[in-house]
Protein backbone atom coordinates (compact mmCIF):
# COMPACT_ATOMS: atom_id res chain seq x y z
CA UNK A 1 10.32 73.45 -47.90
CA UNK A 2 8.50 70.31 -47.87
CA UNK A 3 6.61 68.95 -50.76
CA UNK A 4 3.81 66.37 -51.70
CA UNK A 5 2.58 64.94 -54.71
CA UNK A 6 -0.83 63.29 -54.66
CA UNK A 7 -2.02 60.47 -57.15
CA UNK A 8 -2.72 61.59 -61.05
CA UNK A 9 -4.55 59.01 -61.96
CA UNK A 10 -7.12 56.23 -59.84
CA UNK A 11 -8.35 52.97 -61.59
CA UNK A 12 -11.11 51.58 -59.79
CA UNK A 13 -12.04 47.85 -60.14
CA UNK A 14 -14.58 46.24 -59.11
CA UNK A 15 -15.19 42.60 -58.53
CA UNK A 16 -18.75 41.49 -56.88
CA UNK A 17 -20.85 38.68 -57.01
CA UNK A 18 -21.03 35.94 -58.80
CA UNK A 19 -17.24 36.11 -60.40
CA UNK A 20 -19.31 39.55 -61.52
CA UNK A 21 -16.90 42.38 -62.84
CA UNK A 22 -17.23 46.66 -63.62
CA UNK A 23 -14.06 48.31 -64.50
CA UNK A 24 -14.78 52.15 -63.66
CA UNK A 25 -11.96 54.72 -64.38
CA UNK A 26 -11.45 57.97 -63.19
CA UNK A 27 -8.75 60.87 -64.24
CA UNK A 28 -8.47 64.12 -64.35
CA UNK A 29 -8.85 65.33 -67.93
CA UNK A 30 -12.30 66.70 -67.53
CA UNK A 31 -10.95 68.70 -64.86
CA UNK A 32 -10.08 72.28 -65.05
CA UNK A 33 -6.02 73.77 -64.36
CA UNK A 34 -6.52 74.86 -61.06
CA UNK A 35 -7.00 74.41 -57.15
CA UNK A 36 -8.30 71.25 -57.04
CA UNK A 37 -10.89 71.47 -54.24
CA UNK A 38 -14.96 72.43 -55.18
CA UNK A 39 -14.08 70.58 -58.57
CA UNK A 40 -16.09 67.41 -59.51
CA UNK A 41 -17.10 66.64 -56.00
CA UNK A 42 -13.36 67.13 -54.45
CA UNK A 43 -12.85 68.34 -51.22
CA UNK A 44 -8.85 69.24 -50.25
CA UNK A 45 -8.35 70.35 -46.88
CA UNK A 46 -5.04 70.77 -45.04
CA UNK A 47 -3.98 67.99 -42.27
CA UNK A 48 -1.79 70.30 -40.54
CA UNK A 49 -0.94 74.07 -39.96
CA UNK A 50 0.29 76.09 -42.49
CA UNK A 51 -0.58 76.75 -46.63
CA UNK A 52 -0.60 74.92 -49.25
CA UNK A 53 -3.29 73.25 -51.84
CA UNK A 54 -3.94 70.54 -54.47
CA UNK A 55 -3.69 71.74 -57.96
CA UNK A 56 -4.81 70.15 -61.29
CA UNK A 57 -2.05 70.71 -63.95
CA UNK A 58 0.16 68.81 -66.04
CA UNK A 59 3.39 69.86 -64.69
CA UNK A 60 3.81 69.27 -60.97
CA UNK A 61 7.12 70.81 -58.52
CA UNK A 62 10.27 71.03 -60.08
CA UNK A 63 9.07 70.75 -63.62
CA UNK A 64 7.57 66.97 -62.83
CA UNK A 65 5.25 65.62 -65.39
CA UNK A 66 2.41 63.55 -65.56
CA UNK A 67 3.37 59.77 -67.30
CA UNK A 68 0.92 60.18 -69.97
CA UNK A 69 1.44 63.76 -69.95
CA UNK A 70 -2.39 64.90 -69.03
CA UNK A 71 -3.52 66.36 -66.24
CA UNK A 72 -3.01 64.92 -62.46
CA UNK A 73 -3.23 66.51 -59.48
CA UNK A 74 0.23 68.25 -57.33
CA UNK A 75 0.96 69.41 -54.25
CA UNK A 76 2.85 72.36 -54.96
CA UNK A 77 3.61 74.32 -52.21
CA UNK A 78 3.84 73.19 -48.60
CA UNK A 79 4.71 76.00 -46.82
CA UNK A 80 4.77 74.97 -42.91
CA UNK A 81 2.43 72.60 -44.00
CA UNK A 82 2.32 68.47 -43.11
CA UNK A 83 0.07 67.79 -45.73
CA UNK A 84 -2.73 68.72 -48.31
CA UNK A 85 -5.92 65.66 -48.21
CA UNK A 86 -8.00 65.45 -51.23
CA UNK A 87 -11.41 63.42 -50.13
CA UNK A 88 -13.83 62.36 -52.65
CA UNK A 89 -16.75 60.32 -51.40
CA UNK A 90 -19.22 57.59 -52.89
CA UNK A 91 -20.35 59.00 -56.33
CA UNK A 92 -21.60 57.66 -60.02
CA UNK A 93 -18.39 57.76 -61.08
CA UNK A 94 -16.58 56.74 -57.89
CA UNK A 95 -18.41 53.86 -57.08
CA UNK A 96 -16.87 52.11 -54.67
CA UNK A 97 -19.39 49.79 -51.74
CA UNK A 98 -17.60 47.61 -49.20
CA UNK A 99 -20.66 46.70 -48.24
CA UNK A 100 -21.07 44.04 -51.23
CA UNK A 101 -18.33 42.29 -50.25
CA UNK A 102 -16.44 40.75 -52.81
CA UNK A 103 -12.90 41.45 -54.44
CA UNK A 104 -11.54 45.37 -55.00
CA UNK A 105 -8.49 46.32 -57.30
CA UNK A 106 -7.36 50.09 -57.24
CA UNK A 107 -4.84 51.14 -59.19
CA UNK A 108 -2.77 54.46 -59.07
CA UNK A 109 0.04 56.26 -60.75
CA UNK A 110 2.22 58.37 -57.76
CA UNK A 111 5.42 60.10 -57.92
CA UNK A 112 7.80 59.34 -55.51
CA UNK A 113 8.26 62.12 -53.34
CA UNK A 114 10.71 62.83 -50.62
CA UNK A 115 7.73 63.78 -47.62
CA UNK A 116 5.29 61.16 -48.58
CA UNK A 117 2.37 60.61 -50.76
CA UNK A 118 -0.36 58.68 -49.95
CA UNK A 119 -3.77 57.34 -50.94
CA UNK A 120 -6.30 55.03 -49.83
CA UNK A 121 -10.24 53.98 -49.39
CA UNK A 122 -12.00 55.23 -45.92
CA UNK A 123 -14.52 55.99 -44.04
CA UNK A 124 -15.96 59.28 -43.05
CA UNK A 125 -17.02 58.37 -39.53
CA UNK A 126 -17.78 61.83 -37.98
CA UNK A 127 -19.26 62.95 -40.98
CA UNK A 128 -17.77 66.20 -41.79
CA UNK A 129 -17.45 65.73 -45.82
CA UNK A 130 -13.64 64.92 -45.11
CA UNK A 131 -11.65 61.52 -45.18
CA UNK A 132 -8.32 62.55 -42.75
CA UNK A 133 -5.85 59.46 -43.08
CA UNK A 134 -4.31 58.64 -39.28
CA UNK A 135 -0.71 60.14 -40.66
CA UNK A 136 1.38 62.06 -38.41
CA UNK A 137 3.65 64.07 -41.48
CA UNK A 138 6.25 64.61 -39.42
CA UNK A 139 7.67 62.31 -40.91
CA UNK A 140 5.03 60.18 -42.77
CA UNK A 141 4.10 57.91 -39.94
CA UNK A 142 0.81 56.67 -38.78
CA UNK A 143 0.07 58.10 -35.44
CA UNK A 144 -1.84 55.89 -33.37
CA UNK A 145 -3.27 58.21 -30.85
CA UNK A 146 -4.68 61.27 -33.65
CA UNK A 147 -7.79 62.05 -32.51
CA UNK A 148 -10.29 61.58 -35.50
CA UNK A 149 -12.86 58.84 -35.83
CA UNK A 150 -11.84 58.39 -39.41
CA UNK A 151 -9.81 55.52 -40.60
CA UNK A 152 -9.51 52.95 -43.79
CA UNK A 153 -6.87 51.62 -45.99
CA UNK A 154 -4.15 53.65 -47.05
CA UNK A 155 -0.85 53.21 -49.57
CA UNK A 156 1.91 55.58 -48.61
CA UNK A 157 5.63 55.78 -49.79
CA UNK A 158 8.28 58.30 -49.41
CA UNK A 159 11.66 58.84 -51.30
CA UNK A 160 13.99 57.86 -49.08
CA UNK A 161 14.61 53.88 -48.80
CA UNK A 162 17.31 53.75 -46.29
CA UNK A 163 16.48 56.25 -43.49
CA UNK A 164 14.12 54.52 -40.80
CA UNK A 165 11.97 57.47 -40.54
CA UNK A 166 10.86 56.96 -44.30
CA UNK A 167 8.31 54.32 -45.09
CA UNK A 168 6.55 52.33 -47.23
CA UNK A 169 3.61 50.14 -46.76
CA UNK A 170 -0.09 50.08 -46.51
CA UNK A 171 -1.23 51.91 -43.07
CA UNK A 172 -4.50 49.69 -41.95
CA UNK A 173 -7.52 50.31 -40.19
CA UNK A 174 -6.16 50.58 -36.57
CA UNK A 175 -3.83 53.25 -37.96
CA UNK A 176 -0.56 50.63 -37.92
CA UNK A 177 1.61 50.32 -40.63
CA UNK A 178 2.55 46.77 -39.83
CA UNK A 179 5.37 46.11 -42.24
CA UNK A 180 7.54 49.08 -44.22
CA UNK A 181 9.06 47.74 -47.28
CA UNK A 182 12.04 49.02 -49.59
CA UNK A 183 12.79 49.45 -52.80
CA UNK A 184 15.30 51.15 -55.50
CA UNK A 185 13.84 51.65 -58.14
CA UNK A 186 14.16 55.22 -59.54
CA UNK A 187 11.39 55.87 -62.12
CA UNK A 188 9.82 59.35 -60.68
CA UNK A 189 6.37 57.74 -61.40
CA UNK A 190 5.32 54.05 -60.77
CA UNK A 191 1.77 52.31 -60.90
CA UNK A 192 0.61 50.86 -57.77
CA UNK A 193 -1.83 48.07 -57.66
CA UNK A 194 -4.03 47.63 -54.60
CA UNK A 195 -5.96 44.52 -53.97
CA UNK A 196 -8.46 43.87 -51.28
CA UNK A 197 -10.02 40.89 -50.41
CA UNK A 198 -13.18 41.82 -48.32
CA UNK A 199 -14.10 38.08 -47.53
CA UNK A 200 -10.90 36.72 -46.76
CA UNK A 201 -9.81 36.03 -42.83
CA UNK A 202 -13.50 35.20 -41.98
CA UNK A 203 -14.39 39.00 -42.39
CA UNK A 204 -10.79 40.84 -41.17
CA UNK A 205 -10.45 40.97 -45.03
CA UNK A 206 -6.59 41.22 -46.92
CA UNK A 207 -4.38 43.72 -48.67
CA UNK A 208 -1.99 42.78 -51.16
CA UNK A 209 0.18 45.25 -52.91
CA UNK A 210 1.54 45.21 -56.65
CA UNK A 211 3.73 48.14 -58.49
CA UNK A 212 4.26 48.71 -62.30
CA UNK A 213 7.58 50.69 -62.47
CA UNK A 214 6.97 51.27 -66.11
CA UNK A 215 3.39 52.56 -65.96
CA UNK A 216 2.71 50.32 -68.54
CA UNK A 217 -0.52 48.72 -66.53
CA UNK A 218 0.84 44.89 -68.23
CA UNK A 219 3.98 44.35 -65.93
CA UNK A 220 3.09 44.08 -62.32
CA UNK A 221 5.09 42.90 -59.75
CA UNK A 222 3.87 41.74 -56.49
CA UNK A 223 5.93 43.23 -53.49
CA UNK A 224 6.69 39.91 -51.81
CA UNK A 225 5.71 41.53 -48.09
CA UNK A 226 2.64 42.94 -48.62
CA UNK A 227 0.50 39.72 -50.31
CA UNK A 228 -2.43 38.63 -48.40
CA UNK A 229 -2.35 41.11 -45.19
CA UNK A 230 -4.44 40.70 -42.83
CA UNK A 231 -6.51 43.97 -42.80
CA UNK A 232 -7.74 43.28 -39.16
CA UNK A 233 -11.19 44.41 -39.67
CA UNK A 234 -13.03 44.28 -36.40
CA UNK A 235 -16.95 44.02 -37.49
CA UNK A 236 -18.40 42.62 -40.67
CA UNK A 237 -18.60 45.32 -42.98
CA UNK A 238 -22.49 44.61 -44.34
């Protein structure tokens, strides 16, 4: 039976103009125990055939718990599923605006899981209510030739470090995942830092990619492949 864990906990940073900066932070506290799509503005739709759902709670699969032990959000059961997306778009309290320009940091906490997890900024370009990442879940691979319009910027990582059909990288707009990086570390939860540069490469923008094994948010490490990719970005985003 496969299984996916989705993020617990997004930290959204802003930088704009003028060396301007808004910290906004979301969780999932205010949430209720449950399925989490309909709640707060959340829409969670399956990628694939089969069951499955997003549920708020503090203990995930296998008696997992959350790092600060509050509420995140779980996969739970998978069924013949490939994966469960959770989409929530531009809100008050979600605030993110390419469109400005400027510097973005996201920050996550994610279990590693053995199928994948995965999360990322997009764009809803047929307009259904729905973000659907370009993954093909068998295994977690970007698949080049899916048929949706939607794409973005997307963290994934799997737990398995030594079998090529495992990744882990950032998957970018033209739905490559251009370099698949490893690591040991065995903490079931780490902090992932996301930075991108909307300005840099004359518009094609940059990714860079930073993890906080301790979950401590003060001890960052950059991942020495993924610092200052190119995003690729084809058209100027304002």
């Amino acid at each position: 039976m496969k299984r996916f864990l989705s993020i617990s906990i997004l930290l959204l940073t802003m930088a704009g103009f003028v060396s301007a900066q808004e910290t906004f932070t979301y969780d999932f506290n205010s949430l209720s125990i449950g399925d989490l799509n309909g709640q707060d503005g959340w829409i969670s739709v399956k990628h694939s055939a089969g069951g499955g759902h997003n549920v708020v709670d503090e203990v995930g699969p296998g008696g997992l718990v959350t790092p600060d032990e509050t509420l995140g959000v779980f996969f739970k059961n998978a069924n013949t599923n490939y994966g469960e997306v959770a989409t929530h778009k531009y809100a008050e309290n979600f605030p993110i605006d390419f469109s400005l320009g400027g510097t973005y940091q996201i920050e996550m906490d994610m279990a590693r899981n053995w199928w994948g997890t995965l999360f990322g900024v997009g764009y809803d370009a047929d307009g259904n209510g729905v973000i659907l990442p370009p993954m093909n879940y068998e295994t977690t691979q970007p698949n080049p030739n899916l048929q949706i319009e939607d794409g973005g910027v997307y963290f994934v990582t799997t737990g398995n470090s030594t079998n090529p059909k495992f990744i882990n990288g950032m998957v970018l707009p033209d739905n490559t995942l251009p370099v698949d990086f490893d690591y040991t570390n065995d903490n079931a939860w780490t902090r992932w830092r996301i930075l991108l540069d909307m300005d840099a490469n004359n518009g094609a923008g940059s990714v860079a990619l930073f993890a906080d094994w301790s979950c401590s948010g003060d001890d960052f490490e950059p991942i020495a492949e993924i610092q200052g990719l190119n995003m690729g970005l084809q058209y100027p985003i304002n």
